[in-house]
N, C-alpha and C. Protein backbone atom coordinates (compact mmCIF):
# COMPACT_ATOMS: atom_id res chain seq x y z
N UNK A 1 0.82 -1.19 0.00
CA UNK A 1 0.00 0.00 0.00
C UNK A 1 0.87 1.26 0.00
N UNK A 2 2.13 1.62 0.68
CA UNK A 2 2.95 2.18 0.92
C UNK A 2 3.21 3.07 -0.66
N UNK A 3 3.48 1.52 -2.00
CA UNK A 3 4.33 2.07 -2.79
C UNK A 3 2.93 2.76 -3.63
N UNK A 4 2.01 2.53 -3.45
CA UNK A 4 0.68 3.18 -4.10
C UNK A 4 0.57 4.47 -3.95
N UNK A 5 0.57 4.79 -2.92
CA UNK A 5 0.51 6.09 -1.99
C UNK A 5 1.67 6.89 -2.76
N UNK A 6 2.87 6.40 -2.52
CA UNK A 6 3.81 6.97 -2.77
C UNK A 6 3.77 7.28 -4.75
N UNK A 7 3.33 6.37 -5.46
CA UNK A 7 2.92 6.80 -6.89
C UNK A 7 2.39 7.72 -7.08
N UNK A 8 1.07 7.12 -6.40
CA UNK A 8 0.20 9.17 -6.32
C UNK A 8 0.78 10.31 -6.24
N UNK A 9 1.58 10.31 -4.97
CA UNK A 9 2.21 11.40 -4.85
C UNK A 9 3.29 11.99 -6.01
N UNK A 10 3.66 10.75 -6.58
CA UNK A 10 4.68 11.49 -7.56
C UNK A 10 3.65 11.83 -8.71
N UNK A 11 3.12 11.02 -8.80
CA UNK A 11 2.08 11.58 -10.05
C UNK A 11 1.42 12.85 -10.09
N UNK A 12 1.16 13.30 -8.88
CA UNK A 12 0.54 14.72 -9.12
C UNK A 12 1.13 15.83 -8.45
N UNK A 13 2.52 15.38 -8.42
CA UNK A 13 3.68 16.73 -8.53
C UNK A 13 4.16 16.77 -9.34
N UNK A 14 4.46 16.08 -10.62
CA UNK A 14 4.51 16.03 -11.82
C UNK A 14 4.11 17.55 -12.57
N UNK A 15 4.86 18.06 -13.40
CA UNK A 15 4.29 19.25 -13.71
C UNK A 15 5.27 19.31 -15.06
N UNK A 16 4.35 19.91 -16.17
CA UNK A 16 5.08 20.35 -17.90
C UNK A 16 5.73 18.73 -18.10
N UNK A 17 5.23 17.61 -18.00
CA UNK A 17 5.51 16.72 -18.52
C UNK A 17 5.43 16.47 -20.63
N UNK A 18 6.60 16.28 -20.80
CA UNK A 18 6.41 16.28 -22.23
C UNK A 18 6.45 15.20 -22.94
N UNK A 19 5.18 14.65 -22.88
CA UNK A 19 4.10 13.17 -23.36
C UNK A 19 4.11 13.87 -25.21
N UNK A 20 4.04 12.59 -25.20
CA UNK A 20 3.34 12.64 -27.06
C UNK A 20 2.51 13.88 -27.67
N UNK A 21 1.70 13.88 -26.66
CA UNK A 21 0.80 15.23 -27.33
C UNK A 21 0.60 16.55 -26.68
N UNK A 22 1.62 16.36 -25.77
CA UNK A 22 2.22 17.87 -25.56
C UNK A 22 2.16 18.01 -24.12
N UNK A 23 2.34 18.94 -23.30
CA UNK A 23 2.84 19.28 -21.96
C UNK A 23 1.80 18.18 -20.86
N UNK A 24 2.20 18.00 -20.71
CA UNK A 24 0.81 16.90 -19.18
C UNK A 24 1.67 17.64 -17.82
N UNK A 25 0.54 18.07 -17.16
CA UNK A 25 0.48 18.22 -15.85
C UNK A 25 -0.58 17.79 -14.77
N UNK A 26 0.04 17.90 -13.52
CA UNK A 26 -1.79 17.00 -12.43
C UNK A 26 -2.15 17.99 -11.56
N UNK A 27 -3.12 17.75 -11.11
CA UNK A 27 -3.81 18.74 -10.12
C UNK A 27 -3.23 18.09 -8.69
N UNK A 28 -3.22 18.80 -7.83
CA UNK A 28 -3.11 18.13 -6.58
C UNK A 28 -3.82 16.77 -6.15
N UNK A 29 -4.96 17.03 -6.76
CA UNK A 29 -6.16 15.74 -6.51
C UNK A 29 -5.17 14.74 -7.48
N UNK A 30 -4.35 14.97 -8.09
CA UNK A 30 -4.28 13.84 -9.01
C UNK A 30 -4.74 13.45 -10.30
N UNK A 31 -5.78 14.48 -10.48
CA UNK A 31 -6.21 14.42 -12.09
C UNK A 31 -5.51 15.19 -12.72
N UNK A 32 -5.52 14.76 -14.26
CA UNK A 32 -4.96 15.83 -15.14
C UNK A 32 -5.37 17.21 -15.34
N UNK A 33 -4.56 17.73 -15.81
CA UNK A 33 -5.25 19.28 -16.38
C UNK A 33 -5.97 19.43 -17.80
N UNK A 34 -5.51 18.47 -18.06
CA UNK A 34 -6.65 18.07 -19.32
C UNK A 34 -6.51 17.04 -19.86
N UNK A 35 -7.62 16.73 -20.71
CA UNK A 35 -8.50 15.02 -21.09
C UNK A 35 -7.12 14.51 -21.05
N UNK A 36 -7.02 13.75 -20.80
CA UNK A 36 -5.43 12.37 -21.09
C UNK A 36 -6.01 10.81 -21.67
N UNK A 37 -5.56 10.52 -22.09
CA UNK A 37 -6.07 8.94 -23.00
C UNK A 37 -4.93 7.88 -22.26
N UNK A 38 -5.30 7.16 -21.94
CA UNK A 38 -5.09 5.91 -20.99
C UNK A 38 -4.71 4.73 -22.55
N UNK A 39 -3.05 4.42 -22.70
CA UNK A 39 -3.28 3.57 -23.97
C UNK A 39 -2.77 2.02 -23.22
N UNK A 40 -3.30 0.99 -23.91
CA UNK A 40 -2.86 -0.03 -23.14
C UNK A 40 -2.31 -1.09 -24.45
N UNK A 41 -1.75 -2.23 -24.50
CA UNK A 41 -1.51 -3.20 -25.49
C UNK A 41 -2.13 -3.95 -25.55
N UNK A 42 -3.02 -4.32 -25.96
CA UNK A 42 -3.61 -5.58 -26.55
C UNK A 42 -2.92 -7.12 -26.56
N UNK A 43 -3.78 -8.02 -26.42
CA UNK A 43 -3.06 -9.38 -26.15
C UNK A 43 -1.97 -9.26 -27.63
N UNK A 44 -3.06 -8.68 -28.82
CA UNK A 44 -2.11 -9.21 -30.45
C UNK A 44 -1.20 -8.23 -30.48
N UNK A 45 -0.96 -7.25 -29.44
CA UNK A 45 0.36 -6.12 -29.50
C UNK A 45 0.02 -4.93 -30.09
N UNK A 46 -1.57 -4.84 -29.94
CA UNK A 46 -1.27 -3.70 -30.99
C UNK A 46 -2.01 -2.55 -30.03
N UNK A 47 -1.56 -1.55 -29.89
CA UNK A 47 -1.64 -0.19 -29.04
C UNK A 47 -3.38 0.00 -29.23
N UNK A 48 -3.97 0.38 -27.79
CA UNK A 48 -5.46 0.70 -27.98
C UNK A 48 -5.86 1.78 -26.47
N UNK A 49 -6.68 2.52 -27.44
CA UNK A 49 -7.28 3.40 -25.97
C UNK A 49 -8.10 2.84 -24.78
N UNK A 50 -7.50 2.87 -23.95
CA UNK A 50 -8.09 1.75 -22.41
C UNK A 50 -9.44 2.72 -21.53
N UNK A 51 -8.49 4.18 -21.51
CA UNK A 51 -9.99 5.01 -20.52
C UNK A 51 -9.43 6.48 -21.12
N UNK A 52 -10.09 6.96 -20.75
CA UNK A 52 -10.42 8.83 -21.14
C UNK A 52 -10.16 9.18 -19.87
N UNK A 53 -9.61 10.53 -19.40
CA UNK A 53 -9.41 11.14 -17.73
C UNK A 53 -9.32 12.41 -18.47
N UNK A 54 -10.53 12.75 -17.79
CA UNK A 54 -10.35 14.68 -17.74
C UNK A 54 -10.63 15.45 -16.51
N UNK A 55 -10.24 16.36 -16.01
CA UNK A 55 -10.67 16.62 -15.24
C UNK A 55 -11.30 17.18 -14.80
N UNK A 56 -11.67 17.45 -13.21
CA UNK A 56 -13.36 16.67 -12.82
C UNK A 56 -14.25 15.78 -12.84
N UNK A 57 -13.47 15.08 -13.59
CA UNK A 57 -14.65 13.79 -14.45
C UNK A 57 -14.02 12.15 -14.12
């Protein structure tokens, strides 16, 4: 549980992260500052959108 906690926390001090489609940053709560796409691999390998996160939502 420890190292969970501790993810969070890095995750939403995170700030001007430079992802694929441009700057990503988190709110204190931990959500993004805007929509972010969640991509995951597929059993046949091939890249697919898993969840949507925007925030508030």
């Amino acid at each position: 549980m420890e190292d969970r906690v501790k993810l969070r926390e890095q995750i939403a001090a995170t700030k001007r992260f430079e992802g694929a489609v441009g700057r990503v940053s988190f709110l204190v709560t931990g959500d993004p500052e805007k929509c972010t796409v969640l991509i995951k691999f597929e059993d046949s390998g091939v890249l697919a959108a898993h969840e949507k996160f925007c925030p508030g939502g």
